[in-house]
Protein backbone atom coordinates (compact mmCIF):
# COMPACT_ATOMS: atom_id res chain seq x y z
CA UNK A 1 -120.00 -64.11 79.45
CA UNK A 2 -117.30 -62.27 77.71
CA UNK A 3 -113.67 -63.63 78.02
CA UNK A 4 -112.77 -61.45 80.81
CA UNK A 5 -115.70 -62.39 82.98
CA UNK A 6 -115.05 -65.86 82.10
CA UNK A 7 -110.88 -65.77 82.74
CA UNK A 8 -112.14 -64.63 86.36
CA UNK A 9 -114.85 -67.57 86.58
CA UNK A 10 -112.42 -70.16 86.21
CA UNK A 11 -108.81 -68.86 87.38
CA UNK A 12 -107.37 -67.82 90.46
CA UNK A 13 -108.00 -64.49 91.60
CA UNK A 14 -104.76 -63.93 92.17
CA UNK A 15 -103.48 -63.75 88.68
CA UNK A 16 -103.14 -60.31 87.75
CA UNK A 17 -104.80 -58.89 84.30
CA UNK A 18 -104.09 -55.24 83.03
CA UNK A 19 -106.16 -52.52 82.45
CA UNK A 20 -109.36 -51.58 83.33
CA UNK A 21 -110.69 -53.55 80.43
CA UNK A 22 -108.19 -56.41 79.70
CA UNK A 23 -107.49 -57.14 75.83
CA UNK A 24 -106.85 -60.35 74.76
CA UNK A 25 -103.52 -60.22 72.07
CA UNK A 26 -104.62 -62.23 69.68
CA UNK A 27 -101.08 -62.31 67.01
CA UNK A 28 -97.59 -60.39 66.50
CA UNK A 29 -95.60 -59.54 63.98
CA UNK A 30 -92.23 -58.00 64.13
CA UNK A 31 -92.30 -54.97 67.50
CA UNK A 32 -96.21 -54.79 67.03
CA UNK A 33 -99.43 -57.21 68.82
CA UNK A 34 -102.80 -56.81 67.14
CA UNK A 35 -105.92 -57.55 70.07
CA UNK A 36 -109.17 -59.61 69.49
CA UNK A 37 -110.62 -56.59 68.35
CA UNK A 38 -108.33 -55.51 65.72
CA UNK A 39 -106.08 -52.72 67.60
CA UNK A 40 -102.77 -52.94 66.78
CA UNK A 41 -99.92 -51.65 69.65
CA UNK A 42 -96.42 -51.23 69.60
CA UNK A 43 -95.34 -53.62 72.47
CA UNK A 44 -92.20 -52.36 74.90
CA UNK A 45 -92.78 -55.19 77.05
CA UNK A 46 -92.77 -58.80 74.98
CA UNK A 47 -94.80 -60.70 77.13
CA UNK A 48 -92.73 -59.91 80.05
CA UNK A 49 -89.38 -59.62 78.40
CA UNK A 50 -89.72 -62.77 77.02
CA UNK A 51 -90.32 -62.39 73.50
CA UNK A 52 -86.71 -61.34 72.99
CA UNK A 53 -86.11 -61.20 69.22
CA UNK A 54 -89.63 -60.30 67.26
CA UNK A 55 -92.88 -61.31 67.63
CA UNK A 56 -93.29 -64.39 64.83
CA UNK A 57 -89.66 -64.62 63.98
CA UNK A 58 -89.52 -66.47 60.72
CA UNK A 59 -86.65 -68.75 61.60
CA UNK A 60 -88.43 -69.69 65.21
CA UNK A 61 -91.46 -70.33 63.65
CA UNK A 62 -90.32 -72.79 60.40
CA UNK A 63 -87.86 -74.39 63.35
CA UNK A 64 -90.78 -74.99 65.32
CA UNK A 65 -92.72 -76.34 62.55
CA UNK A 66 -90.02 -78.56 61.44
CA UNK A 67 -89.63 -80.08 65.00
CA UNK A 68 -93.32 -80.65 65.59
CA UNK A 69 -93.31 -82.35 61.84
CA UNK A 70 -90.69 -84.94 63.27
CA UNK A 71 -91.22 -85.42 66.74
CA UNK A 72 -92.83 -82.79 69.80
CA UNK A 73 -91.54 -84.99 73.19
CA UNK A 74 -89.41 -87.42 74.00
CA UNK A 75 -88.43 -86.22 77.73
CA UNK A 76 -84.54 -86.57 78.75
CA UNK A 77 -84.38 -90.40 79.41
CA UNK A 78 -83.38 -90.63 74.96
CA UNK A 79 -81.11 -88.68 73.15
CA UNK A 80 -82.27 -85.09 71.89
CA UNK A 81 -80.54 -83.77 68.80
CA UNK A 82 -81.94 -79.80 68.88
CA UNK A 83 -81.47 -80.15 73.10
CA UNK A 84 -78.02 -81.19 72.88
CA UNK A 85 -77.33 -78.80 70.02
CA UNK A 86 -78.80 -75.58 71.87
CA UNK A 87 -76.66 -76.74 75.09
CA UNK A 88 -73.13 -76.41 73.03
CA UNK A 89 -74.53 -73.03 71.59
CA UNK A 90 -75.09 -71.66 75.68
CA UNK A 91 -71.98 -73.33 76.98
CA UNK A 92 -69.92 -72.03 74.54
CA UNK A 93 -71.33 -68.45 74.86
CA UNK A 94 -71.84 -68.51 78.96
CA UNK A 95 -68.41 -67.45 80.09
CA UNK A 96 -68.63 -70.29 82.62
CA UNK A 97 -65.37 -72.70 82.55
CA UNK A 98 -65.74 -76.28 81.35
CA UNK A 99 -69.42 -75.30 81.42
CA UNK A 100 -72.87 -77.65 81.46
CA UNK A 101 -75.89 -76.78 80.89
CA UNK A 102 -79.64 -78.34 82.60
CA UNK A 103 -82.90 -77.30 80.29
CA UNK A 104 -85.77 -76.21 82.47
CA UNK A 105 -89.58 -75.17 81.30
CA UNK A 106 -88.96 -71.81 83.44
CA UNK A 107 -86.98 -69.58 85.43
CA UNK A 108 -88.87 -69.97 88.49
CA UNK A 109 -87.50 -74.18 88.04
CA UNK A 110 -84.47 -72.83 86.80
CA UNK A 111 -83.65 -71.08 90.22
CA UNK A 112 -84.80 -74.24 91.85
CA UNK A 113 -82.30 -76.20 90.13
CA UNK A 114 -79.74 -73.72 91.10
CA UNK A 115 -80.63 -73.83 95.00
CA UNK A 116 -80.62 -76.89 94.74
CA UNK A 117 -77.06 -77.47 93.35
CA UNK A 118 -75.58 -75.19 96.16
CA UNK A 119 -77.32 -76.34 99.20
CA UNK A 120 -76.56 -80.03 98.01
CA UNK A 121 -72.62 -78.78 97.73
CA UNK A 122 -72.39 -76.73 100.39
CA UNK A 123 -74.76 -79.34 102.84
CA UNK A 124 -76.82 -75.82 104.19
CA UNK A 125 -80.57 -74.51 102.65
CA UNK A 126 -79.09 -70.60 104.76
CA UNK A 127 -79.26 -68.72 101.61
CA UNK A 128 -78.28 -64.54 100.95
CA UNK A 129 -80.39 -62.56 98.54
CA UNK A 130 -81.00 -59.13 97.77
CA UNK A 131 -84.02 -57.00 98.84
CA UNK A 132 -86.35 -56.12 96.58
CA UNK A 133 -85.38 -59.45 94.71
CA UNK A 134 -87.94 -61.85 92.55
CA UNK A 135 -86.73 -65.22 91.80
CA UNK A 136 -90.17 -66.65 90.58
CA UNK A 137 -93.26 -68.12 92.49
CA UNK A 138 -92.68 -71.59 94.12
CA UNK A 139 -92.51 -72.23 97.35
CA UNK A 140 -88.84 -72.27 97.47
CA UNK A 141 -88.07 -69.19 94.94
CA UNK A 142 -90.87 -67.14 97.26
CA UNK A 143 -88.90 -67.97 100.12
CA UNK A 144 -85.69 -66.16 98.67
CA UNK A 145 -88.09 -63.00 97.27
CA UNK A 146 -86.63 -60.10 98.68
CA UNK A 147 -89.92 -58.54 97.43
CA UNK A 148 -93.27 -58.79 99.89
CA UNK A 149 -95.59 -57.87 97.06
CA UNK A 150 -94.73 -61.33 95.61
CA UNK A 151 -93.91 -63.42 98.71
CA UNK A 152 -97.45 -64.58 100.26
CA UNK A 153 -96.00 -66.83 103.03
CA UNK A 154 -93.10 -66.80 105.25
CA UNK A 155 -92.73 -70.30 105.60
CA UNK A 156 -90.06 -71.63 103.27
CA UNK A 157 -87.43 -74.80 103.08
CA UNK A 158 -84.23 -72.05 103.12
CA UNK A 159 -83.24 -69.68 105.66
CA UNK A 160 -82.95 -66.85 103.73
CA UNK A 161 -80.58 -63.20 104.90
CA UNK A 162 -81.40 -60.03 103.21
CA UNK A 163 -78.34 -57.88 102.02
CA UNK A 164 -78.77 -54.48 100.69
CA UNK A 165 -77.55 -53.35 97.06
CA UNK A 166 -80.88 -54.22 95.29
CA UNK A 167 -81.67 -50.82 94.65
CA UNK A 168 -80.18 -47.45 95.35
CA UNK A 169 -83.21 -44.34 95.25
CA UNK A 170 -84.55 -45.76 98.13
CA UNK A 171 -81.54 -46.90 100.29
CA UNK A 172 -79.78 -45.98 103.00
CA UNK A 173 -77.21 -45.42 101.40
CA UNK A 174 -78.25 -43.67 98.39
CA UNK A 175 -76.25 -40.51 99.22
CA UNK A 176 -72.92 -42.47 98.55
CA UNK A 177 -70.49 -42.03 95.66
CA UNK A 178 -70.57 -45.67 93.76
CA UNK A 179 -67.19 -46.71 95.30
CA UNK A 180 -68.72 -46.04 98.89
CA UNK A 181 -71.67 -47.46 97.97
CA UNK A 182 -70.43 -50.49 97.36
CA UNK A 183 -67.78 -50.52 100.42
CA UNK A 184 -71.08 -49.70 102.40
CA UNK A 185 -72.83 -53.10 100.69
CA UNK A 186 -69.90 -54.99 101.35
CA UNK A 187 -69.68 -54.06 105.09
CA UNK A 188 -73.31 -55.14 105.23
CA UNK A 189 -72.75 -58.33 103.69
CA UNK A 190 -69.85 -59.31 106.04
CA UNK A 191 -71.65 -58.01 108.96
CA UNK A 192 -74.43 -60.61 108.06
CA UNK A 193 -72.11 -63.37 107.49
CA UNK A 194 -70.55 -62.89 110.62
CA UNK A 195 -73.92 -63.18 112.77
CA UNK A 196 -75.41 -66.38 110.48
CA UNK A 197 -74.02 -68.92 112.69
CA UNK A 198 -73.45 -71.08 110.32
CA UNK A 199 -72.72 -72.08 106.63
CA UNK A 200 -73.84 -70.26 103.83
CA UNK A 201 -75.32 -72.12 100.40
CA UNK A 202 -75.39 -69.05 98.55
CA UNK A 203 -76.12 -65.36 97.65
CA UNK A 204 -78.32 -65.66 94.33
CA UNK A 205 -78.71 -62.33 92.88
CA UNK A 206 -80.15 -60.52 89.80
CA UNK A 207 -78.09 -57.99 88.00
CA UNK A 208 -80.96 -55.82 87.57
CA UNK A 209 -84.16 -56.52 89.50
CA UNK A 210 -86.56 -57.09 86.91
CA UNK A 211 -90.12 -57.02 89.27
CA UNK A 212 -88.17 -55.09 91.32
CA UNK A 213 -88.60 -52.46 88.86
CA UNK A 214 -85.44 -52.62 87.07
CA UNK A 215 -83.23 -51.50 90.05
CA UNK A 216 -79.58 -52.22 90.63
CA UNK A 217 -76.72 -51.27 92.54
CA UNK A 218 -73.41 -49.79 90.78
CA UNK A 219 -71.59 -51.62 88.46
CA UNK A 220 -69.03 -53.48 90.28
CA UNK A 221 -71.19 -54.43 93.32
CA UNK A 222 -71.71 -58.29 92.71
CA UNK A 223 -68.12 -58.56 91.44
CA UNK A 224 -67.12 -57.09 94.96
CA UNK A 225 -69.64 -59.50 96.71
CA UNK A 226 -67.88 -61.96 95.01
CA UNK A 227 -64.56 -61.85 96.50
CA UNK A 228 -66.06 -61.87 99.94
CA UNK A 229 -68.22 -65.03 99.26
CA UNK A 230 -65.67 -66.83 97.73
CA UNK A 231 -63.20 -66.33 100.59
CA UNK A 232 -65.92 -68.03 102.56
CA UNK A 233 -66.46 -70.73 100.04
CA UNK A 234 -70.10 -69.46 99.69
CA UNK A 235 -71.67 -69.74 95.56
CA UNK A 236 -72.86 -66.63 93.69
CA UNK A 237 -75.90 -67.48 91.55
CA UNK A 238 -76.03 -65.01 89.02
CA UNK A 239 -80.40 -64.59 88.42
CA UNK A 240 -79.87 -63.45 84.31
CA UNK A 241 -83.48 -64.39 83.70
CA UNK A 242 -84.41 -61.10 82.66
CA UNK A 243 -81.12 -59.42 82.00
CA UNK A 244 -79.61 -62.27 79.94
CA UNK A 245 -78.57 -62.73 75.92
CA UNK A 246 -77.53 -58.86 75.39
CA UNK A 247 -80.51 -57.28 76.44
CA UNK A 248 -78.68 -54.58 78.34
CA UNK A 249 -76.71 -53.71 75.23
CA UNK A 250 -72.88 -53.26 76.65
CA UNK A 251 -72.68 -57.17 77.72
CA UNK A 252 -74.25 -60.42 77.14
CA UNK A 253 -74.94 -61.25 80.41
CA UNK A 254 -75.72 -58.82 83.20
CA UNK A 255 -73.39 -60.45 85.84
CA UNK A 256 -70.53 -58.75 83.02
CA UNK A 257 -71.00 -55.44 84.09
CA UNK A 258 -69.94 -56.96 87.84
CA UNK A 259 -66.47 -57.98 87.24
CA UNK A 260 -64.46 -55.81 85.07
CA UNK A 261 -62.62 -54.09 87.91
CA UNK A 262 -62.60 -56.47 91.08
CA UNK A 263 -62.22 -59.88 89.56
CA UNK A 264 -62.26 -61.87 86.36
CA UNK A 265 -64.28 -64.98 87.80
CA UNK A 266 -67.59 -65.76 86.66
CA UNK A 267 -70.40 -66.49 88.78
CA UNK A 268 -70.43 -70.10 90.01
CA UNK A 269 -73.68 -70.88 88.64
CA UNK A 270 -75.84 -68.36 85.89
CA UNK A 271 -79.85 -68.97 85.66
CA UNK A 272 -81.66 -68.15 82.89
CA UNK A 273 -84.84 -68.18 80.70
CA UNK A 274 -87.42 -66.10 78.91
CA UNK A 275 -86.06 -64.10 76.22
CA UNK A 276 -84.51 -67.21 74.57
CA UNK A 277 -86.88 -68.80 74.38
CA UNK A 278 -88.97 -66.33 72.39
CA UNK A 279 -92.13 -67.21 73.73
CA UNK A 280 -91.69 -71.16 74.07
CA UNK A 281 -90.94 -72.55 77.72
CA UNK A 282 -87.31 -72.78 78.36
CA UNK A 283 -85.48 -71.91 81.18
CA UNK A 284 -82.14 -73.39 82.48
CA UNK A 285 -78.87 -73.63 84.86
CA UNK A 286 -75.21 -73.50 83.62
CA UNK A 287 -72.72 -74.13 85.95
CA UNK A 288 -68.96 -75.85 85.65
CA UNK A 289 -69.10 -79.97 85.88
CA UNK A 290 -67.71 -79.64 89.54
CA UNK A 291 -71.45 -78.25 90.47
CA UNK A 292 -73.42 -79.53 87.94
CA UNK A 293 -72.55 -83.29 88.36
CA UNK A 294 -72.79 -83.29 92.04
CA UNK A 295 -75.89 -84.20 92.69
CA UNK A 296 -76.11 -87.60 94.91
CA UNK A 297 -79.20 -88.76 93.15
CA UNK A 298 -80.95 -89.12 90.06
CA UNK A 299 -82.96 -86.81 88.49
CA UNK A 300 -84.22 -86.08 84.96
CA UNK A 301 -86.56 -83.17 83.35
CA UNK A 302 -89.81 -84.48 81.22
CA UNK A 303 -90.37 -81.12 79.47
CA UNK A 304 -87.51 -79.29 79.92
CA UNK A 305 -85.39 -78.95 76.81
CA UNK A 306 -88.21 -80.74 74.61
CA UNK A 307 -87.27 -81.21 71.06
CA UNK A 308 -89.93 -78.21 69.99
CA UNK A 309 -88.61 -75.98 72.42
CA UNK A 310 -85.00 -76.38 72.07
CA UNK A 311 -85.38 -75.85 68.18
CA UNK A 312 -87.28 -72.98 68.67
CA UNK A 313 -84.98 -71.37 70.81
CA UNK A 314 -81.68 -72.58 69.22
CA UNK A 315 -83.20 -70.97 65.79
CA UNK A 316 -84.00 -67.68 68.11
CA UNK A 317 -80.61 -67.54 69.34
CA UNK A 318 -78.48 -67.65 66.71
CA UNK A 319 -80.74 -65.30 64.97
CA UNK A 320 -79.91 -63.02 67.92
CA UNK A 321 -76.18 -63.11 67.55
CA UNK A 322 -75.88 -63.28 63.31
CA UNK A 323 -78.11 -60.05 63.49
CA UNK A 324 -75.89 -58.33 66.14
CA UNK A 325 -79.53 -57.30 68.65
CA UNK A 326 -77.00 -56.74 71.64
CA UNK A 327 -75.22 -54.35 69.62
CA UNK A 328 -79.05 -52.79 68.65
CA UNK A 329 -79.89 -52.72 72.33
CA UNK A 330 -76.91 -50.46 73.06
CA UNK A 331 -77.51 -48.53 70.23
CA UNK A 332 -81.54 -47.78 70.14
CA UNK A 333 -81.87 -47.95 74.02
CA UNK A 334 -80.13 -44.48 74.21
CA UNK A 335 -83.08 -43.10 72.25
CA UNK A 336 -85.51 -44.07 74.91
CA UNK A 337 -83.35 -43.70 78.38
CA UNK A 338 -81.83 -40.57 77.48
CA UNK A 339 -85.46 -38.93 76.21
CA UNK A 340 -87.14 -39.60 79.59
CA UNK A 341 -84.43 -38.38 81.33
CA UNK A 342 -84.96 -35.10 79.79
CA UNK A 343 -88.41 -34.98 81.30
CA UNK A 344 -88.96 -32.42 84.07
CA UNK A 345 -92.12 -33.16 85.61
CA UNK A 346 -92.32 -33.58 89.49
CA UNK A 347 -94.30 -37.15 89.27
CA UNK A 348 -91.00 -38.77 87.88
CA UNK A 349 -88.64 -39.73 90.71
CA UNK A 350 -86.49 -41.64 88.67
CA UNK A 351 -85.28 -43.06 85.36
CA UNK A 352 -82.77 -45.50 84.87
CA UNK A 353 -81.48 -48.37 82.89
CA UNK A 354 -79.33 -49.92 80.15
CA UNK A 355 -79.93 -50.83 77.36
CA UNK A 356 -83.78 -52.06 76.10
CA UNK A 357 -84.41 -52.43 79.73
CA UNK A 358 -85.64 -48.99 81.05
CA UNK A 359 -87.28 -48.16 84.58
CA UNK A 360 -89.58 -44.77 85.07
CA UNK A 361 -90.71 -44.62 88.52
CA UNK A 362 -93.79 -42.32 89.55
CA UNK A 363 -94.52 -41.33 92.76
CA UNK A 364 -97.35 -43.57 93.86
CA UNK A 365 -98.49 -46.95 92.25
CA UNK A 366 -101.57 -45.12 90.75
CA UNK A 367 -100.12 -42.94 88.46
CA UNK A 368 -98.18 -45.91 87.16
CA UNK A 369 -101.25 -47.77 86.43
CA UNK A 370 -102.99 -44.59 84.80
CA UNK A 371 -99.99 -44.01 82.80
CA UNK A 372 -100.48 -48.12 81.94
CA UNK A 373 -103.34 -47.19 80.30
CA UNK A 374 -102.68 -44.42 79.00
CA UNK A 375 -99.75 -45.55 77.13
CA UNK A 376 -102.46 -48.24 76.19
CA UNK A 377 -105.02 -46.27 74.62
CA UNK A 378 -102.70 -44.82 72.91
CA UNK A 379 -101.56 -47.81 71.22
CA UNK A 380 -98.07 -48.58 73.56
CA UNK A 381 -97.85 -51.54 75.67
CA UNK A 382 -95.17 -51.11 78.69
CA UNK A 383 -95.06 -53.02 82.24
CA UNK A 384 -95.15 -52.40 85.79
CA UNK A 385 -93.23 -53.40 88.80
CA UNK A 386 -91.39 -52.15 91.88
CA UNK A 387 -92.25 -53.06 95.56
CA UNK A 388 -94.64 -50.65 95.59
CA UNK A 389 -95.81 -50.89 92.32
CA UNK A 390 -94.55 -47.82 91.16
CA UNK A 391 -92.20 -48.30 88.35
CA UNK A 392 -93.17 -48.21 84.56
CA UNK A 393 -90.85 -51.57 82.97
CA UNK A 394 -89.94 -50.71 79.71
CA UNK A 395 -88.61 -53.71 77.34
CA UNK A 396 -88.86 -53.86 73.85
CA UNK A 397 -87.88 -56.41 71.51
CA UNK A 398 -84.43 -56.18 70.77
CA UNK A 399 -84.73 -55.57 66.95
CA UNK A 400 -86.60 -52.56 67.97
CA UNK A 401 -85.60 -50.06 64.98
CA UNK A 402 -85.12 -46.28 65.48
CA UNK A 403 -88.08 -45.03 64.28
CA UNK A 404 -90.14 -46.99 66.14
CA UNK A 405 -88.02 -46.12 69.73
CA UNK A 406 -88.45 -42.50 68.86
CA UNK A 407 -92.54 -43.77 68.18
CA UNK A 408 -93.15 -45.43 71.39
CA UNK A 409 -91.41 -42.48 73.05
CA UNK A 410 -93.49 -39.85 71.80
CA UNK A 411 -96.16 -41.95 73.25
CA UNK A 412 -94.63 -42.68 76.58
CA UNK A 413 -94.10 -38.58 77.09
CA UNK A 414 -97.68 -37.59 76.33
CA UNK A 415 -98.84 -40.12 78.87
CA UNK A 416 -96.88 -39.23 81.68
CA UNK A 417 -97.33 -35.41 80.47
């Protein structure tokens, strides 16, 4: 059997592969992957957005080394040097007040963690999210997905009220102006709070849905959710796993773009993981010490925030901010966003973004997926999301250089062509 037929023999059937005839990536350097059978591809979607800086990033990989030279575990019940280390690095750059930090192996845990520091503070599992939302696939994150084509059961441990402001081509509201836009959101979210009958843990929220299909509402949105939830002493959990560490190129966080104009708080607890990580498992919560060090029990992670992880992504991190890649997202993304725009063809409903994180919906999911592989045969590697499977994700690296934006968009205009 070849390695497809034996990936289906012996995993779930359930786990999604791409293409008609699934490659296996066998290395990376720099924006490029290489498959088992020599092909190389410029990748716009790192693994899922997750391999943030470059594929084989010198300083990730001789940290990595290093580590797993020394020691490779130790789990959180002994002091951890590059765990500890890594924490002061994400406090200090979270914008959350007399911040902590909790290492997790994912952001599906790291959500957990998050629900569970709000329901435990606010004594209530009644939880708001967005539609159209992903917040990862246990039972408890499914139970908050907004999204049906990644929620397989309704049974959950939260009560969970939908609120619109996910996404705008397809709602109700999408004829309104921004400011009435949001008004209308707001009005919707009071409207729910008022007929809850009860007390409310949290609204948990991503700044841009990432399976969603990189969707959002207007700037300013969350920030005006905010000042309704906090007069009702309700958290907002701020989802950054896929919009975190400057990968929408005008902030460094996603929740940023939120608050300029209604308030200047923060979100009461921020979630995040892929991208720094660069590949390795890491995941994790920040909140202030009120929220973080409420918990009435003990607890303690065995893998999260391993000493080979948190090198690795310490190492990847500061990488990120000595070589400026925010300030590259805001200035290469442009190239990409504002050359699909200029499309005219009647199969593109919509293209939007910021940044190195780029939507292109299609008008039904199986022009996305022929446009997958075209793109692929062509040597470009881009994603696919939106509730109805719809939306081309497009998120590069965020050293992508110039040359290679205006490469991969040559490619991505032929396809859809």
């Amino acid at each position: 059997m070849n390695l497809h037929e034996r990936t289906r023999a012996v995993l779930p059937s359930w786990l999604a592969l791409y293409y008609d005839d699934p490659i296996e990536l066998d290395h990376g350097s720099g924006r490029h992957v290489w498959d088992a059978d020599g092909n190389r591809y410029l990748d716009f979607f790192g693994g899922i957005l997750t391999t943030m800086t470059e594929h084989a990033l010198p300083a990730v990989t001789e940290a990595v080394a290093a580590q797993a030279a020394k020691i490779i575990h130790s789990s959180t019940l002994y002091l951890n040097r590059p765990m500890v280390e890594l924490c002061e690095e994400i406090a200090a750059v979270s914008g959350i007040p007399d911040a902590k930090v909790f290492l997790t192996t994912s952001g599906t845990e790291a959500n957990d963690a998050a629900l569970l520091l709000a329901s435990v503070r606010n004594r209530s599992n009644q939880v708001l999210a967005l539609r159209n939302s992903y917040h990862g696939r246990s039972f408890s994150t499914i139970g908050i997905t907004g999204n049906s084509a990644w929620s397989p059961t309704s049974l959950s441990p939260f009560q969970t009220y939908y609120v619109h402001g996910g996404q705008r081509l397809h709602s109700p509201f999408a004829h309104l102006s921004d400011a009435d836009f949001i008004a209308a959101c707001v009005a919707d979210l009071e409207d729910v709070l008022d007929q809850t009958g009860g007390s409310i843990a949290a609204l948990i929220a991503e700044p841009i849905q990432g399976v969603g299909g990189f969707t959002s509402g207007p700037d300013g949105l969350l920030g005006a959710f905010a000042e309704v939830l906090r007069a009702r002493d309700i958290l907002w959990i701020s989802d950054e796993v896929q919009t975190g560490w400057g990968r929408t190129g005008e902030h460094f966080w996603g929740w940023q773009a939120h608050v300029a104009e209604r308030t200047s708080a923060a979100p009461d607890i921020v979630t995040f993981a892929k991208g720094i990580g660069n590949g390795l498992s890491m995941g994790g919560v920040i909140a202030p010490a009120s929220i973080m060090d409420d918990l009435p029990a003990n607890s303690i992670s065995t893998f999260g925030g391993s000493p080979i992880t948190s090198a690795g992504a310490l190492a990847n991190l500061r990488h990120l901010r000595e070589h400026d890649l925010q300030g590259n997202a805001a200035k290469v993304g442009p190239i990409l966003l504002d050359g699909l725009k200029a499309l005219d063809l009647p199969h593109v409903l919509d293209v939007r973004g910021k940044g190195l994180m780029i939507g292109v919906e299609l008008d039904t999911a199986a022009r996305a997926v022929a446009v997958l592989q075209s793109c692929k045969d062509r040597g470009l590697l881009v994603g696919k999301g939106g509730l109805r499977g719809d939306v081309l994700r497009i998120a590069p690296p965020l050293s992508l250089t110039a040359d290679e934006a205006h490469e991969g968009l040559a490619i991505l205009v032929e396809a859809l062509r």
